[in-house]
N, C-alpha and C. Protein backbone atom coordinates (compact mmCIF):
# COMPACT_ATOMS: atom_id res chain seq x y z
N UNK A 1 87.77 98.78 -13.00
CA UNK A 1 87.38 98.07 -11.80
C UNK A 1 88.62 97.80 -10.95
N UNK A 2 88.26 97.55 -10.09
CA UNK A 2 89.36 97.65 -8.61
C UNK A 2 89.38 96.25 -8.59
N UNK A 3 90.35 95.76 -7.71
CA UNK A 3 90.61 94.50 -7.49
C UNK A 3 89.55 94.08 -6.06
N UNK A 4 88.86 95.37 -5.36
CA UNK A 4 88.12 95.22 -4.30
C UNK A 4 86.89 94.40 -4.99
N UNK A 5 86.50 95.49 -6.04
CA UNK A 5 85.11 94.87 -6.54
C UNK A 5 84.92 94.18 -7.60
N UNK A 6 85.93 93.15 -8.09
CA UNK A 6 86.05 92.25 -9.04
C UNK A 6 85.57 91.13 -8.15
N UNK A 7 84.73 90.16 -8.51
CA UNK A 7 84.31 88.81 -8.15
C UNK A 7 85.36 88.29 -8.57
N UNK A 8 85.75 87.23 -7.69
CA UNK A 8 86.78 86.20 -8.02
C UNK A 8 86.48 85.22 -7.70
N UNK A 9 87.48 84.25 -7.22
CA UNK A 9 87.35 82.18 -6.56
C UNK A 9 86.12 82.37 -5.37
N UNK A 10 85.81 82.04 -5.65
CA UNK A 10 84.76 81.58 -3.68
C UNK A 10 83.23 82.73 -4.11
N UNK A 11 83.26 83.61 -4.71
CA UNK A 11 82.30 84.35 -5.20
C UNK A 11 81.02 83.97 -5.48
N UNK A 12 79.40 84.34 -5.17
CA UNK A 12 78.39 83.17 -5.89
C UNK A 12 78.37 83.64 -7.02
N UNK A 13 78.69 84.69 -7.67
CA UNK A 13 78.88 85.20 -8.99
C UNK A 13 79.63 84.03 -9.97
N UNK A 14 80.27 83.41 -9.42
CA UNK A 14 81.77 82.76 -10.20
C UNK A 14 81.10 81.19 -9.95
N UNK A 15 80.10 80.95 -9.56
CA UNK A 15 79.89 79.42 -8.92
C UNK A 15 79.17 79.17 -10.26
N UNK A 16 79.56 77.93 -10.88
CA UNK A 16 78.63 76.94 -11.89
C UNK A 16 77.20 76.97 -11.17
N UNK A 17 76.19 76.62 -12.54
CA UNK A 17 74.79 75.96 -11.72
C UNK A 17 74.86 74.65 -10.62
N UNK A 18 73.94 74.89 -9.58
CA UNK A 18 73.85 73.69 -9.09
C UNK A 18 73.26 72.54 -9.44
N UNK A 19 74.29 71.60 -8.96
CA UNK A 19 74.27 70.13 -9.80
C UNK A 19 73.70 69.12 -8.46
N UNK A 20 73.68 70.33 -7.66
CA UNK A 20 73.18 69.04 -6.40
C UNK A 20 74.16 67.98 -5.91
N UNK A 21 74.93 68.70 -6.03
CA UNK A 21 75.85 67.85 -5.07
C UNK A 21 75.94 68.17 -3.09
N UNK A 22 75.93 67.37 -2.95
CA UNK A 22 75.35 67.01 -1.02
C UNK A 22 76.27 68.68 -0.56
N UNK A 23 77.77 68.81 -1.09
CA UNK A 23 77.72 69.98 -0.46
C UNK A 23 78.13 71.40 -0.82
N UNK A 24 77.09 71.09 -1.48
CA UNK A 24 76.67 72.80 -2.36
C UNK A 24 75.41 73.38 -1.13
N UNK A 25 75.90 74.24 -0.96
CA UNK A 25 74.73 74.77 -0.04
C UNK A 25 73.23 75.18 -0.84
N UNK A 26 73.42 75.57 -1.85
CA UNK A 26 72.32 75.75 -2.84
C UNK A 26 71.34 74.41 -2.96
N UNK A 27 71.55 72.99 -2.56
CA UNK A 27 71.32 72.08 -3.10
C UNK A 27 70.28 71.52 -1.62
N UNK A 28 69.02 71.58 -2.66
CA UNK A 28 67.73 71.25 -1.56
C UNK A 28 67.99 70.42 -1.00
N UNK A 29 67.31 70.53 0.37
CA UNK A 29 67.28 69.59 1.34
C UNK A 29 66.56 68.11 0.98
N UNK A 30 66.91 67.07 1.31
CA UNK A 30 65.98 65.68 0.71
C UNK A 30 64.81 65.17 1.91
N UNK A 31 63.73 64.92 1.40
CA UNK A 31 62.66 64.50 1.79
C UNK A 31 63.21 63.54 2.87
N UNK A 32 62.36 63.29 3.85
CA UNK A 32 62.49 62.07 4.72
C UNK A 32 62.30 60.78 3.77
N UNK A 33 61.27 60.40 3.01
CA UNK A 33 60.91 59.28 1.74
C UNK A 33 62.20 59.21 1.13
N UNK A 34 62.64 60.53 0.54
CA UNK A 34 63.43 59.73 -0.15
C UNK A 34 64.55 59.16 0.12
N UNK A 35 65.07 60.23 1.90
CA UNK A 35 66.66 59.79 2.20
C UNK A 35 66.31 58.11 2.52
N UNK A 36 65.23 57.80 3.12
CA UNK A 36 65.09 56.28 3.17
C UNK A 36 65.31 55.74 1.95
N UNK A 37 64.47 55.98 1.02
CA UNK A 37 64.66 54.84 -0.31
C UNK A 37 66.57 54.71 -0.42
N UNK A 38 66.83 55.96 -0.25
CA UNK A 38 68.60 55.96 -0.66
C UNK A 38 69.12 54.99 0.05
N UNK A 39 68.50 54.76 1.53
CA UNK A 39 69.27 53.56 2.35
C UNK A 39 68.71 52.27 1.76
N UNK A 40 67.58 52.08 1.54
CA UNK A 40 67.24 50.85 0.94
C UNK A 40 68.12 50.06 -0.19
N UNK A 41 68.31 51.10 -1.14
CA UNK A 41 69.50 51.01 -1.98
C UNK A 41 70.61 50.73 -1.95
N UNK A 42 71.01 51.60 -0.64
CA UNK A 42 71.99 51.18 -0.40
C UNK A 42 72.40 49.78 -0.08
N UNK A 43 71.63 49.39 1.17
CA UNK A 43 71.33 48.21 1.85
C UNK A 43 71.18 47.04 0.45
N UNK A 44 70.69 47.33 -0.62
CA UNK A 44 70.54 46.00 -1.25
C UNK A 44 71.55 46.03 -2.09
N UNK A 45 72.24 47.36 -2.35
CA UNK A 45 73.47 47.33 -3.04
C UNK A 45 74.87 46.65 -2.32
N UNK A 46 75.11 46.57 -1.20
CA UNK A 46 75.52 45.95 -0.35
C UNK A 46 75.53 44.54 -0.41
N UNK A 47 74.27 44.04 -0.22
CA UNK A 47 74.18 42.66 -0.46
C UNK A 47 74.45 42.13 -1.93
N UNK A 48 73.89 42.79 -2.81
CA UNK A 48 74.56 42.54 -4.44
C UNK A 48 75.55 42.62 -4.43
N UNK A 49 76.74 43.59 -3.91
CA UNK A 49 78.56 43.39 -4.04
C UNK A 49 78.53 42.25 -3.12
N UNK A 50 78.33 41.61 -2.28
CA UNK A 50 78.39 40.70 -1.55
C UNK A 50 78.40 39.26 -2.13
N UNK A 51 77.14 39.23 -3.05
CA UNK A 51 76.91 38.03 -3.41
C UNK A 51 77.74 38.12 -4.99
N UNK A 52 78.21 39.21 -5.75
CA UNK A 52 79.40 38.97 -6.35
C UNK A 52 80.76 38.59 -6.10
N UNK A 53 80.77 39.41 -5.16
CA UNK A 53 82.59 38.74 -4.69
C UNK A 53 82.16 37.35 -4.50
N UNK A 54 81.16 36.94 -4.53
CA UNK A 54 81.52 35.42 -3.90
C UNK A 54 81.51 34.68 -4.91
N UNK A 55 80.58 35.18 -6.26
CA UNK A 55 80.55 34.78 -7.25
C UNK A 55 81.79 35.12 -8.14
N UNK A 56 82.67 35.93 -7.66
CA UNK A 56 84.05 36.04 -8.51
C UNK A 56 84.86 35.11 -8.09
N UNK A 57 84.43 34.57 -6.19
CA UNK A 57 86.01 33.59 -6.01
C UNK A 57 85.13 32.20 -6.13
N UNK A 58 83.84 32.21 -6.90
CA UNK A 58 83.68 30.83 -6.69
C UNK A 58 82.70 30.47 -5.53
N UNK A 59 82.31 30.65 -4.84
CA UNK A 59 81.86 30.43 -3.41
C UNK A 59 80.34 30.74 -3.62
N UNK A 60 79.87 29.75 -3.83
CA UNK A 60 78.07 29.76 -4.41
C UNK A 60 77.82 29.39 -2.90
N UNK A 61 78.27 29.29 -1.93
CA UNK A 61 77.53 29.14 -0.27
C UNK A 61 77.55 30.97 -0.58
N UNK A 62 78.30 31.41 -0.30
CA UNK A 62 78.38 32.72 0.03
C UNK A 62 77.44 33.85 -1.23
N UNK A 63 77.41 33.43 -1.70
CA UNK A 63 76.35 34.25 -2.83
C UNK A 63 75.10 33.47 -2.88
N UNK A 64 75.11 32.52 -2.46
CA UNK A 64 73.33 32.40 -2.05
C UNK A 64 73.24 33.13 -0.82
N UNK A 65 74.10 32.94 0.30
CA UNK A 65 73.33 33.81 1.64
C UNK A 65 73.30 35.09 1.56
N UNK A 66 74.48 35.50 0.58
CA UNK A 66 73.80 37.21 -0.15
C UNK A 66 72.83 37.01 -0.69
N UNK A 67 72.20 36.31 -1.33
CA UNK A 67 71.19 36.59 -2.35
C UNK A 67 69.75 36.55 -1.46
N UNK A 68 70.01 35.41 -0.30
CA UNK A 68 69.26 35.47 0.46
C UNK A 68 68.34 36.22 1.34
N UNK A 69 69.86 36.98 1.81
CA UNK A 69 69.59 37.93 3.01
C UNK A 69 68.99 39.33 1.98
N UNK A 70 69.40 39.61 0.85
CA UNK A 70 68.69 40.79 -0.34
C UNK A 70 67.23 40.17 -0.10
N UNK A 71 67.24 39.13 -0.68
CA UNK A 71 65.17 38.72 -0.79
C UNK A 71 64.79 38.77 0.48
N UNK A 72 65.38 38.41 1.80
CA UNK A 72 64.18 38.76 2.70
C UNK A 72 64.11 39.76 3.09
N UNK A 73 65.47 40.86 2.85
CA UNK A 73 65.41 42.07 3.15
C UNK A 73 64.28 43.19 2.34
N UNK A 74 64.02 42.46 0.50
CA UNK A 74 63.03 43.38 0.40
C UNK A 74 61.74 42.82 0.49
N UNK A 75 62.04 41.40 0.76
CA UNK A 75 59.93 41.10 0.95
C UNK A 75 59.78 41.58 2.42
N UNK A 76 60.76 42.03 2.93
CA UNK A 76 60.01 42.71 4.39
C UNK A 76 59.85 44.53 4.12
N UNK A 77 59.73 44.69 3.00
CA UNK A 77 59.84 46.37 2.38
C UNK A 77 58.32 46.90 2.32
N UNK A 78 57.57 47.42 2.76
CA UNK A 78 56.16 48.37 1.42
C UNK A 78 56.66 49.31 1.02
N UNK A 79 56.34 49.65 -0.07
CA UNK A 79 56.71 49.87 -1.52
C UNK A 79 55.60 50.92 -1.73
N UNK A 80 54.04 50.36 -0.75
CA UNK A 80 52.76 51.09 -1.35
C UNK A 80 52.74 52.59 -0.97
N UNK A 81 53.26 53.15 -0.22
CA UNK A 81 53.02 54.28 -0.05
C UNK A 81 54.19 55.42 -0.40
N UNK A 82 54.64 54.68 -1.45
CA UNK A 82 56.20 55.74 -2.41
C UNK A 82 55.03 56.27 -3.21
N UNK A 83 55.07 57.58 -3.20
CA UNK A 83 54.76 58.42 -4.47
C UNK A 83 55.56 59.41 -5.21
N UNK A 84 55.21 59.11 -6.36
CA UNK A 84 56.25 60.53 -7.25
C UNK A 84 56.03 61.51 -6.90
């Protein structure tokens, strides 16, 4: 074999399976449902680091209004029309 027609680096021959990582081009596109749920997550993951740091320096004002702003953020959520 020639060095022309040896697969090498950058090759799809030479590429691992896809693991789905955002930029593997192989890696399906995400539903409208679900890229939302990902922000939801995000959004309450947010407020959970929030209301820890406050709970690491002490500051129970500041980790209740995280904890706060998480609960009204998901009782304003429906939930009913997620399907697997």
């Amino acid at each position: 074999m020639s060095a022309v027609t040896t697969q090498g680096f950058g090759d799809a021959a030479t590429w691992p399976t896809c693991a789905g990582h955002p930029h593997d081009p192989r890696t399906p596109e995400m539903s409208e449902a679900c890229a939302n749920a990902h922000e939801v997550c995000a959004e309450i993951r947010l407020w959970l680091e929030m209301a820890e740091c406050g709970l690491i320096r002490g500051d129970l004002s500041q980790f209740a209004a995280a904890m706060e702003c998480a609960r009204s953020y998901m009782v304003s959520m429906d939930f009913s029309g997620v399907n697997s």
